[in-house]
Protein backbone atom coordinates (compact mmCIF):
# COMPACT_ATOMS: atom_id res chain seq x y z
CA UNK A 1 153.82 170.29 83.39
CA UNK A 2 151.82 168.97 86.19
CA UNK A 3 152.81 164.99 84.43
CA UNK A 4 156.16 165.78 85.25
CA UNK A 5 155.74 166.72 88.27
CA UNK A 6 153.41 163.84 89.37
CA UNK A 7 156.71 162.05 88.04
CA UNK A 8 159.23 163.74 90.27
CA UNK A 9 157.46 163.08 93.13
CA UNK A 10 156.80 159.00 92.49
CA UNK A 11 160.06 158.47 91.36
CA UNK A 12 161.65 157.72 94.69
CA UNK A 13 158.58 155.38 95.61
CA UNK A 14 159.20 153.76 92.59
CA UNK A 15 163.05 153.37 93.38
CA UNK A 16 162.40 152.23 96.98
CA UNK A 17 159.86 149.66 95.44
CA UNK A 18 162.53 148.12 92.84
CA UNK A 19 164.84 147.88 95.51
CA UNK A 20 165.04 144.65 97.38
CA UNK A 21 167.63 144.89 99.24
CA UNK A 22 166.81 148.02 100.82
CA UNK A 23 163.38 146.92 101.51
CA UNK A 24 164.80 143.78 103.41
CA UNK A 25 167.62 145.83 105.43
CA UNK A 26 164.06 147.49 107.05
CA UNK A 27 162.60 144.70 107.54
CA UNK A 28 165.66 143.12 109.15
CA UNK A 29 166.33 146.14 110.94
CA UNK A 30 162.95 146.18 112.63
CA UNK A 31 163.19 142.29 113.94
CA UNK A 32 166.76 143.20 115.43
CA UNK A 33 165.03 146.02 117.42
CA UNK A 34 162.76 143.51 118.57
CA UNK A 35 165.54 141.29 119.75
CA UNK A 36 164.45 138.57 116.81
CA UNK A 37 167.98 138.54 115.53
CA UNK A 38 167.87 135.17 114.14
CA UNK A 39 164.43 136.03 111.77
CA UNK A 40 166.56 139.64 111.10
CA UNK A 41 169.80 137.12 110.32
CA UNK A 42 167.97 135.85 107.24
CA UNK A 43 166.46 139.63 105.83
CA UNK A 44 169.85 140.78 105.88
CA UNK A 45 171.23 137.73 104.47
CA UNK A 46 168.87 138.23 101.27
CA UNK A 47 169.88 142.11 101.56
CA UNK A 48 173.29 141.76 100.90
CA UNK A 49 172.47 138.75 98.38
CA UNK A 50 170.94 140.93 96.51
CA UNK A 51 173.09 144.04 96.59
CA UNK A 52 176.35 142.90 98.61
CA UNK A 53 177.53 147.32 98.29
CA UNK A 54 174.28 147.48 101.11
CA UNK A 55 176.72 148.58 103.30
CA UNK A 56 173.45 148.69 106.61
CA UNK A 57 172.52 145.05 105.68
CA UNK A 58 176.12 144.51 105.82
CA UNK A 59 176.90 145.63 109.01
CA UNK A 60 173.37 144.18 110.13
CA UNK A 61 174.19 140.69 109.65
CA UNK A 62 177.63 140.60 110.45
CA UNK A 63 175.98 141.74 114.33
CA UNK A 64 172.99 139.35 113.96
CA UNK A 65 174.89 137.01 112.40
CA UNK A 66 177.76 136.81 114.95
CA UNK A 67 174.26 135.76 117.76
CA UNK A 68 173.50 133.29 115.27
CA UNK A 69 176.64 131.30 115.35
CA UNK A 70 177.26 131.84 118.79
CA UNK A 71 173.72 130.05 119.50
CA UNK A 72 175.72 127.11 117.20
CA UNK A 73 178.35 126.90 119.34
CA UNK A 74 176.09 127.10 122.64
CA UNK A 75 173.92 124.23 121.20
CA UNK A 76 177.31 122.10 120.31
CA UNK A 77 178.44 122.84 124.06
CA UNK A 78 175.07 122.02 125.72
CA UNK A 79 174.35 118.61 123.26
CA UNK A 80 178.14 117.53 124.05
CA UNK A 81 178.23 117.85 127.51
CA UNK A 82 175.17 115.76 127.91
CA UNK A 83 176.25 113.12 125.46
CA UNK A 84 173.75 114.05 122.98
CA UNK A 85 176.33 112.95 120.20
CA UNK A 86 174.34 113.38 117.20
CA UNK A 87 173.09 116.68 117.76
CA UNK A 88 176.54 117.85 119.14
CA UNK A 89 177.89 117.08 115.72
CA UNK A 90 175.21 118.34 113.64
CA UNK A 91 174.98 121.63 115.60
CA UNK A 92 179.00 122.24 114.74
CA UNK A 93 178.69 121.43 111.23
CA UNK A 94 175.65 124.04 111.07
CA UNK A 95 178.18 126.49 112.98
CA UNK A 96 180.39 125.62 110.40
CA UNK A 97 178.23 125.84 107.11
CA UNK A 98 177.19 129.47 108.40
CA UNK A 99 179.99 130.76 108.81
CA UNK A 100 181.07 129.81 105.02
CA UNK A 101 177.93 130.72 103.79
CA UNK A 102 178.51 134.75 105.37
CA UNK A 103 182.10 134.20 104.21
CA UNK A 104 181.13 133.60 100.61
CA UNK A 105 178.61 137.52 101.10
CA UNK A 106 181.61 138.89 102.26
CA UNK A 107 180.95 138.89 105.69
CA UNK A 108 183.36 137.54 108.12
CA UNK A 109 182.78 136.25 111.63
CA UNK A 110 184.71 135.60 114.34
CA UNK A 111 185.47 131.80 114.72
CA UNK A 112 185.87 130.20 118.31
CA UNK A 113 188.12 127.66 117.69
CA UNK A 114 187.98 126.89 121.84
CA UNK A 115 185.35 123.94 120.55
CA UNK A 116 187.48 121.95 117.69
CA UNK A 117 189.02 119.28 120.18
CA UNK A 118 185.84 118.57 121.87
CA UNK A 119 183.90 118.28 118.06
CA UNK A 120 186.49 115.81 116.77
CA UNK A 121 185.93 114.04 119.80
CA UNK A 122 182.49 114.15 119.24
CA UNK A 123 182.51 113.37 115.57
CA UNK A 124 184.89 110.35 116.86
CA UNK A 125 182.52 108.79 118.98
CA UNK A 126 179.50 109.16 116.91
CA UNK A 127 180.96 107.43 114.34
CA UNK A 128 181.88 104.92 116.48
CA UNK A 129 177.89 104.31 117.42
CA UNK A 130 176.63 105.02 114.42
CA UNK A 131 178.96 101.84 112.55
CA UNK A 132 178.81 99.51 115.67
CA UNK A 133 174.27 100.41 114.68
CA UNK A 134 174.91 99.37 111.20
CA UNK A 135 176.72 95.92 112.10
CA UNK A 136 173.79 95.66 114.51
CA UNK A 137 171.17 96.26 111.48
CA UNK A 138 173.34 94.34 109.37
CA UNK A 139 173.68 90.97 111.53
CA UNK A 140 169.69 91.07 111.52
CA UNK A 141 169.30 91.59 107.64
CA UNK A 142 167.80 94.90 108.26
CA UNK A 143 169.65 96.50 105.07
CA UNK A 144 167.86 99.25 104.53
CA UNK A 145 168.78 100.83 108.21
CA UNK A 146 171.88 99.39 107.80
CA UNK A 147 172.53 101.00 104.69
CA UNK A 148 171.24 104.82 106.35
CA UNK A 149 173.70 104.22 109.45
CA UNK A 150 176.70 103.41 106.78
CA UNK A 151 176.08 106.22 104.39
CA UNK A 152 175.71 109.00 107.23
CA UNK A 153 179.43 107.70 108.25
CA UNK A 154 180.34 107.99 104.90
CA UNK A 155 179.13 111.79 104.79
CA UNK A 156 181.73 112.54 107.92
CA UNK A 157 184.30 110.02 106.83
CA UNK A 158 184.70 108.22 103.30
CA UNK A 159 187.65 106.76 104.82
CA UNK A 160 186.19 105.26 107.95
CA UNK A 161 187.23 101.30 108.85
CA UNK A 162 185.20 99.29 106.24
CA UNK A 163 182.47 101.20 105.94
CA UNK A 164 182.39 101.93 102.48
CA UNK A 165 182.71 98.06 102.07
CA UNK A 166 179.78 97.57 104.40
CA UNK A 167 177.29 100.12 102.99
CA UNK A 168 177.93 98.31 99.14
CA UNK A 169 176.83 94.93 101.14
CA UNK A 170 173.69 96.80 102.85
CA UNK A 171 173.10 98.08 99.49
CA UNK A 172 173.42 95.11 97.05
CA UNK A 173 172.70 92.13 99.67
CA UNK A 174 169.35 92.13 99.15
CA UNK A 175 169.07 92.66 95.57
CA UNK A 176 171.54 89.94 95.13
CA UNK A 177 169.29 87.23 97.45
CA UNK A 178 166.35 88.55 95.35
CA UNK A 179 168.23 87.73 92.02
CA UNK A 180 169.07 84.10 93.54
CA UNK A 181 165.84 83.06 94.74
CA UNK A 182 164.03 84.42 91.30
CA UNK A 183 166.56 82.34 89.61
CA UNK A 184 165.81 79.03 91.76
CA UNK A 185 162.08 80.23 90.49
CA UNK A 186 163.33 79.71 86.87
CA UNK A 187 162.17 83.84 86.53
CA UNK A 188 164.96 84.52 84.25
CA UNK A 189 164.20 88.29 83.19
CA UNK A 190 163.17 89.36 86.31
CA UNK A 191 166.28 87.45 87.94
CA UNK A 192 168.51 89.26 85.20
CA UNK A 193 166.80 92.53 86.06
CA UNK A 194 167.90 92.33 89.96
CA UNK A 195 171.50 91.27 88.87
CA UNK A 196 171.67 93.99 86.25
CA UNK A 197 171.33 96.82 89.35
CA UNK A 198 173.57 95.48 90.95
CA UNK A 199 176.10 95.44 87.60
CA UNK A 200 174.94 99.49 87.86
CA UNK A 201 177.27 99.49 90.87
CA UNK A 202 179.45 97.01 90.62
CA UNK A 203 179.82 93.42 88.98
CA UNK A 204 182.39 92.11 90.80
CA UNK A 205 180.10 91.26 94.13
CA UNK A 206 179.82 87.78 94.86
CA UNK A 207 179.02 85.93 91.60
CA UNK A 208 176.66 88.35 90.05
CA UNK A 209 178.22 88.13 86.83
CA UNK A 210 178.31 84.46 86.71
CA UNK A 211 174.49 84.24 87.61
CA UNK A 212 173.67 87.12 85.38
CA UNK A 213 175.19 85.51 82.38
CA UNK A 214 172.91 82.14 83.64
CA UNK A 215 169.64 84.59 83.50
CA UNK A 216 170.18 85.41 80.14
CA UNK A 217 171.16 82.01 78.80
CA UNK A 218 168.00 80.11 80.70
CA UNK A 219 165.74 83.39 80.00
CA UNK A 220 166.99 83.60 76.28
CA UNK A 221 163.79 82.66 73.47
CA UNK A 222 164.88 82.00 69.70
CA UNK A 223 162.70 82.73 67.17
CA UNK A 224 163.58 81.55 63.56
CA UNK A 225 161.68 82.87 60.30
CA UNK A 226 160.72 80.08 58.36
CA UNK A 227 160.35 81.20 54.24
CA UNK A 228 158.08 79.10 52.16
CA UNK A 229 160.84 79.26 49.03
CA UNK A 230 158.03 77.40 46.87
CA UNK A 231 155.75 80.92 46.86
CA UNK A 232 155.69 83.27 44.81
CA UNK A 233 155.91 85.89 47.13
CA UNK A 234 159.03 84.86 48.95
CA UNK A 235 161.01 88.13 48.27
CA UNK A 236 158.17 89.73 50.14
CA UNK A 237 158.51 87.28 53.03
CA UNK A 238 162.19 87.56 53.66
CA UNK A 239 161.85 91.98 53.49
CA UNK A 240 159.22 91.12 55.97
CA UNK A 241 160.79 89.19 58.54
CA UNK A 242 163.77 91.46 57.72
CA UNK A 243 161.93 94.48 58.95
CA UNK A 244 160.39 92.88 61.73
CA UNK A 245 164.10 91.98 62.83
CA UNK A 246 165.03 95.15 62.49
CA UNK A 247 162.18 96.54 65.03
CA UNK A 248 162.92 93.74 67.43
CA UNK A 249 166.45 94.54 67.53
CA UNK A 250 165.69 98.57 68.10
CA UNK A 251 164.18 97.83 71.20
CA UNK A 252 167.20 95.85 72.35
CA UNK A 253 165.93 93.18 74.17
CA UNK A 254 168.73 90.72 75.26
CA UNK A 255 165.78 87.72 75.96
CA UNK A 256 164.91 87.92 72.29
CA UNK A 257 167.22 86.28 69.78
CA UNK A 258 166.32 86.13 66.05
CA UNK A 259 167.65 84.07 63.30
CA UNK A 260 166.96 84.24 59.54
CA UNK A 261 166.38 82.23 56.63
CA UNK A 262 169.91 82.28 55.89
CA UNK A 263 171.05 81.20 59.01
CA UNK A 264 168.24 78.77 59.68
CA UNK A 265 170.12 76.81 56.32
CA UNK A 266 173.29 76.72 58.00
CA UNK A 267 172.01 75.26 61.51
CA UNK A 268 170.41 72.59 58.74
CA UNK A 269 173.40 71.81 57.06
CA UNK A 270 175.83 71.68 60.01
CA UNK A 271 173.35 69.06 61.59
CA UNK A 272 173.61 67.08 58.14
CA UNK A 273 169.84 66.75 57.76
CA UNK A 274 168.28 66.28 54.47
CA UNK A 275 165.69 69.28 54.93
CA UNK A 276 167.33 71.71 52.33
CA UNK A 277 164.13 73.86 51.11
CA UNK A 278 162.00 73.88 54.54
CA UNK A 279 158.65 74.78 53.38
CA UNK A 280 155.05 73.34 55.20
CA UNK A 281 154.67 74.31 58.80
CA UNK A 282 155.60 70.90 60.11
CA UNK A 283 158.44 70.62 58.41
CA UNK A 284 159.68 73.82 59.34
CA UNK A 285 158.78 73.43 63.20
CA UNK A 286 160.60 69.63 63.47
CA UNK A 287 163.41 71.50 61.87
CA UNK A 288 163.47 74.33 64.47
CA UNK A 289 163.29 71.64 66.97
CA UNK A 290 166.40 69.48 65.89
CA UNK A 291 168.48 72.61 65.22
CA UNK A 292 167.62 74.39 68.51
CA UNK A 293 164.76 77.21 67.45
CA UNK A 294 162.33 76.96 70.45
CA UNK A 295 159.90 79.31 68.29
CA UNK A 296 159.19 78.74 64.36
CA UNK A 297 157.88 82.31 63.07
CA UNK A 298 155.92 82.31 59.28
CA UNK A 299 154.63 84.71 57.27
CA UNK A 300 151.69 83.79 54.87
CA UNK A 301 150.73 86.74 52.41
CA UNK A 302 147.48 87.25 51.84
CA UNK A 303 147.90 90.12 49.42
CA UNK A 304 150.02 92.39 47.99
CA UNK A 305 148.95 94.04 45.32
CA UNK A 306 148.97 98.14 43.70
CA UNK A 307 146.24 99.95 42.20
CA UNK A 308 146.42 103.81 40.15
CA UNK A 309 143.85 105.50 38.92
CA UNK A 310 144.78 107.18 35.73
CA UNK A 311 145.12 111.27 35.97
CA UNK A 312 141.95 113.23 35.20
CA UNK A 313 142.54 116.48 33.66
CA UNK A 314 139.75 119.32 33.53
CA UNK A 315 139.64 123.00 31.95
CA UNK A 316 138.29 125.42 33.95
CA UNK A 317 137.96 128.86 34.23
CA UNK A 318 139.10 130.71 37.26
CA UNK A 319 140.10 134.85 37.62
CA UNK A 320 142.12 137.08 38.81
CA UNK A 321 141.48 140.13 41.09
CA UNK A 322 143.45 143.40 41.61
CA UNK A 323 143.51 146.48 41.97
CA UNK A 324 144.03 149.58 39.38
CA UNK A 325 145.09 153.40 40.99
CA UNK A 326 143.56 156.19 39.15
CA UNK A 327 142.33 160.02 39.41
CA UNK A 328 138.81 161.06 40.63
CA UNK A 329 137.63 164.43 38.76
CA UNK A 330 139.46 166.19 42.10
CA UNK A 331 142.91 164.86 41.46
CA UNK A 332 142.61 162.24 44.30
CA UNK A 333 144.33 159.17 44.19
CA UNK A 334 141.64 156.16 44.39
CA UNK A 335 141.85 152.70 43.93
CA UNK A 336 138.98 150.43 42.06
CA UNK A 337 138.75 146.75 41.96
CA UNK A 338 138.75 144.94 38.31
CA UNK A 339 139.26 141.57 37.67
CA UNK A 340 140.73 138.86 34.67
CA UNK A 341 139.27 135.70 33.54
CA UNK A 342 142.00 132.96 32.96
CA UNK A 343 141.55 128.98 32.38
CA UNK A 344 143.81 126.51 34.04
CA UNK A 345 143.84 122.34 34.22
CA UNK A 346 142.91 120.83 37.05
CA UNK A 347 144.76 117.52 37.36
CA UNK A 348 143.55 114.49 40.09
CA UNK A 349 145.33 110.98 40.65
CA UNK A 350 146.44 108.52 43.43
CA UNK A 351 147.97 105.23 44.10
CA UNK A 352 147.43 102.83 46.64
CA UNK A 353 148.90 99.74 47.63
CA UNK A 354 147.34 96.98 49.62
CA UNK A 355 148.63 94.52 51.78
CA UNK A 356 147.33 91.51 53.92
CA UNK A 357 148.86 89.11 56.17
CA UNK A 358 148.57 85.96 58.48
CA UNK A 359 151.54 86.16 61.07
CA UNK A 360 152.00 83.03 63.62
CA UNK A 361 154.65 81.86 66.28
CA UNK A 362 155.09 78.51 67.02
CA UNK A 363 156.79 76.44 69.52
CA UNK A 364 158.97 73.88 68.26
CA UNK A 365 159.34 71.76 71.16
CA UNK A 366 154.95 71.70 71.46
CA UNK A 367 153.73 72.78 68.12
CA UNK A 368 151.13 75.33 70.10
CA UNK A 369 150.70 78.21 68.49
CA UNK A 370 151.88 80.80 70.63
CA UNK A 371 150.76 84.18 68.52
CA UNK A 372 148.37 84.47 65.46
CA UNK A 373 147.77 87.48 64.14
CA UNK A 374 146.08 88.81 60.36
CA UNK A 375 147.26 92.33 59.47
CA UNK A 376 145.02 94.46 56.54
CA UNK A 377 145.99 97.65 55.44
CA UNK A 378 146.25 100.17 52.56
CA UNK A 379 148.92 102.87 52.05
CA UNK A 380 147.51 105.49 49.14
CA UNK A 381 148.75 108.98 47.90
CA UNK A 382 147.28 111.66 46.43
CA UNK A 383 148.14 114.60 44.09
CA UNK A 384 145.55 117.36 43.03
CA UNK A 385 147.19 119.68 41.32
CA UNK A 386 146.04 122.75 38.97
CA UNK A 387 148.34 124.17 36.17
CA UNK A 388 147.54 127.70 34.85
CA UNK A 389 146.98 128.65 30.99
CA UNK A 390 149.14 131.87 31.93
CA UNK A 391 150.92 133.62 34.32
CA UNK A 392 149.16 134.80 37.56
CA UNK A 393 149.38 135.95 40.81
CA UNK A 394 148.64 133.26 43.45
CA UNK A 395 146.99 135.40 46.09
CA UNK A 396 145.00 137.23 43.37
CA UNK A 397 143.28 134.38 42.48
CA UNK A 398 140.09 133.47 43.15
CA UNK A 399 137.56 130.11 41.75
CA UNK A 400 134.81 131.29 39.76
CA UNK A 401 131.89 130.31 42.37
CA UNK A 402 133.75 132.30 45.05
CA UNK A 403 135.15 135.53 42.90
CA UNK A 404 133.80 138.50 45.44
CA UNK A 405 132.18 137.33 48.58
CA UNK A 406 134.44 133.79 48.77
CA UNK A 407 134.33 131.49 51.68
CA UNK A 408 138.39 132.22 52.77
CA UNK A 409 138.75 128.14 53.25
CA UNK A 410 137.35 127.22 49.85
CA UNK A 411 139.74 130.13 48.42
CA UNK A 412 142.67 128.68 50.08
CA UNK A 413 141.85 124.80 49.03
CA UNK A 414 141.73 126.53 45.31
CA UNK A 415 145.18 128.70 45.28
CA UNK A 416 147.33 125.35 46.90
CA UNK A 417 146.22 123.59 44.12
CA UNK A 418 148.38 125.40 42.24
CA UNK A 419 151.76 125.21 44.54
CA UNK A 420 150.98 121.19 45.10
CA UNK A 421 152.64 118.64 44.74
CA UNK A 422 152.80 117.28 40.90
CA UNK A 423 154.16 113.54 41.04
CA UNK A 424 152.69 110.80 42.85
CA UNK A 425 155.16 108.72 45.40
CA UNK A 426 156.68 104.97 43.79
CA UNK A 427 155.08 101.98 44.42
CA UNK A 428 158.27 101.19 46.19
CA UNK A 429 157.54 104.37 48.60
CA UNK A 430 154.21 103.23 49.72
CA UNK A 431 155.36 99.55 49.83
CA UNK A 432 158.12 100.87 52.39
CA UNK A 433 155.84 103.05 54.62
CA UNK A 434 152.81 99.95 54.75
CA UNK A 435 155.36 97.48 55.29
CA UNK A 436 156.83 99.37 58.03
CA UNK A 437 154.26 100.18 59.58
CA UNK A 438 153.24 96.61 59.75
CA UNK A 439 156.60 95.57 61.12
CA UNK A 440 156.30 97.88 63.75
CA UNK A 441 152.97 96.19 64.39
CA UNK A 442 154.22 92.55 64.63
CA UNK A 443 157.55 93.66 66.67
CA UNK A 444 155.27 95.62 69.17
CA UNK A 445 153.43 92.30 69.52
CA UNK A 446 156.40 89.99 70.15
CA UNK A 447 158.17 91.92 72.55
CA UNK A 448 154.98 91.63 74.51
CA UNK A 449 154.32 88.70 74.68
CA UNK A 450 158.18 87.62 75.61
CA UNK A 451 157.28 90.42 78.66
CA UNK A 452 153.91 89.07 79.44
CA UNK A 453 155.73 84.58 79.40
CA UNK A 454 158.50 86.74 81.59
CA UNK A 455 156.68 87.95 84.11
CA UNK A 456 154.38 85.97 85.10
């Protein structure tokens, strides 16, 4: 009884306390006393944000709230008079913004509309300053402040003269100049990159496309993947320099172009030269030279081989632990722990593929090697797997060594043996993965250097 009570008597506290709004229309009410209207403005504002039925906070900031736009309009009348354009404007627009703002809550105020000549005249002339302070900036290549005076225009009139012509200019002007004199620097990418913003806005200013299409071309590297077709191994090569291609290509990098085997025998026979099966380096980089491969890339396979062990099998003897219901000498119901002995085999095998290789870029036009690089690695598999003699329970189960007081990891390791996995991946699975991986490798590696040679 005295619980409930204690709870009847908080419960309005705890109302007043999960009530916001009322909390704020206090709050608001006090500052008004205290002639702070514009601080008791913004409680009432929340007030009726929160519960816009607060018919106090209501009637509290439509009173406040009428002081507070007044004080707009008394700022606008003060800044015009004294020719204080920009703060003339700003203070209207403020007058203007509140009185939406209160609209939106449901509160109305009441709108002097004794200031709208004198604001467009305002708004008229600032305008006016502001652009003729852009040309100003403009003429003196100052396009950053140029740019601020254009887009502030641009906020009051989208329409204005040439402004919106002006402010692209302020804004792409010196990224453009940039572009050109990176360009004259024979920086391609970087050149490209500067052009390429400006293509984010527009590509029709000046000649950007024109000299963004020349970055490319001049910045462009071609790397051709030379196959030794008298190795064994050549299959491997070409899936390879396939994959590598492939990674390259992901990253999109328009710098980077990449031609294969295939195509590298087409360049040879349109030329007409008698080089049909391409194999030693030297060969292969005079060959990239006449055709017009800057960079010869080879592959030389070190090794590439497979290993498996054979499966193990072991029988062993595990058990099985549960428990049995049955009635004490009282009737009670009591449990009591027994366990079964059962044999399983325990099966082990694994596969693992190696591969090694010496990867090298060349330039065709110097014969320095650019890149040199020897990749080793191994890609194996697993299975351990454990097949019981008969049917049990899998969390009954327990290994022999670990039967009552078993370590909970080593019981865990024992019962997955027995849900794992049973068949070992291909040879062609693992060759996939390593290869891959490599690829990955080598692509990585090539795409950084063409960044490091770019930008420089």
């Amino acid at each position: 009884m005295k619980q409930k009570y204690l709870l009847f008597l908080f419960a309005p506290l705890l109302l007043f306390a999960c009530n916001p709004s009322r909390s704020l229309t206090k709050k608001g009410q006090k500052l008004e006393s205290a002639g702070m209207y514009r601080e008791a403005a913004n409680y009432y504002f929340d007030a009726v944000r929160y519960n816009n039925r607060n018919i106090e906070a209501q009637i509290g900031l439509k009173n406040t709230g009428q002081k507070v736009l007044n004080d707009y309009f008394e700022e606008f009348f003060r800044s015009y008079n004294t020719d204080k354009l920009k703060e003339a404007v700003y203070a209207y627009r403020s007058a203007e913004k509140y009185f939406k703002d209160l609209g939106l809550l449901g509160v109305y105020l009441k709108w002097d509309d004794n200031y709208i000549t004198d604001y467009k005249t305002a708004v008229g002339k600032y305008l006016e300053q502001k652009y003729n302070e852009g040309l100003e900036f403009l003429k003196k290549d100052n396009f950053e402040e140029a740019e601020k005076c254009f887009k502030e225009v641009l906020n009051f009139d989208p329409s204005y003269k040439d402004v919106k012509s002006l402010k692209e200019t302020a804004t792409l002007e010196p990224l453009y100049r940039s572009g050109v004199d990176l360009l004259n620097q024979k920086k391609y990418v970087k050149a490209y990159d500067q052009f390429t913003k400006i293509c984010s806005y527009t590509c029709k200013y000046k000649n950007t496309e024109q000299l963004q299409a020349e970055a490319l071309e001049k910045g462009t590297i071609t790397i051709g993947f030379f196959i030794d077709d008298k190795k064994a191994n050549k299959a491997v090569q070409r899936v390879m320099a396939g994959l590598i291609t492939n990674e390259i290509t992901k990253a999109n990098n328009p710098f980077i172009q990449l031609i294969d085997r295939d195509n590298i025998d087409k360049l040879i026979a349109e030329q007409k030269l008698n080089m049909t099966g391409v194999v030693d380096e030297n060969k292969a980089i005079s060959a990239g030279k006449l055709i017009g491969i800057q960079n010869a890339f080879f592959i030389n396979i070190i090794e590439y081989t497979t290993s498996e062990t054979k499966p193990t099998k072991n029988y062993k003897l595990g058990y099985e632990i549960y428990n049995v219901s049955y009635k004490s000498a009282t009737g009670e119901t009591l449990l009591r722990r027994e366990s079964s002995p059962f044999y399983y085999n325990e099966y082990y095998s694994s596969i693992t593929f190696k591969f090694a290789a010496e990867f090298k870029l060349v330039s065709s036009e110097t014969g320095k090697i650019l890149y040199n690089k020897t990749l080793a690695d191994k890609q194996t598999d697993e299975i351990h797997y454990a097949i019981p003699a008969r049917t049990v329970k899998l969390n009954q189960i327990y290994p022999i060594n670990d039967m009552i007081y078993g370590n909970m990891s080593t019981v865990n390791s024992f019962r997955t043996m027995f849900s794992g996995r049973q068949q070992l991946k291909t040879n062609e699975e693992l060759q996939s993965e390593l290869l891959r991986k490599i690829a990955r490798n080598i692509a990585f590696d090539i795409i950084e250097y063409h960044r490091q040679i770019s930008y420089q």
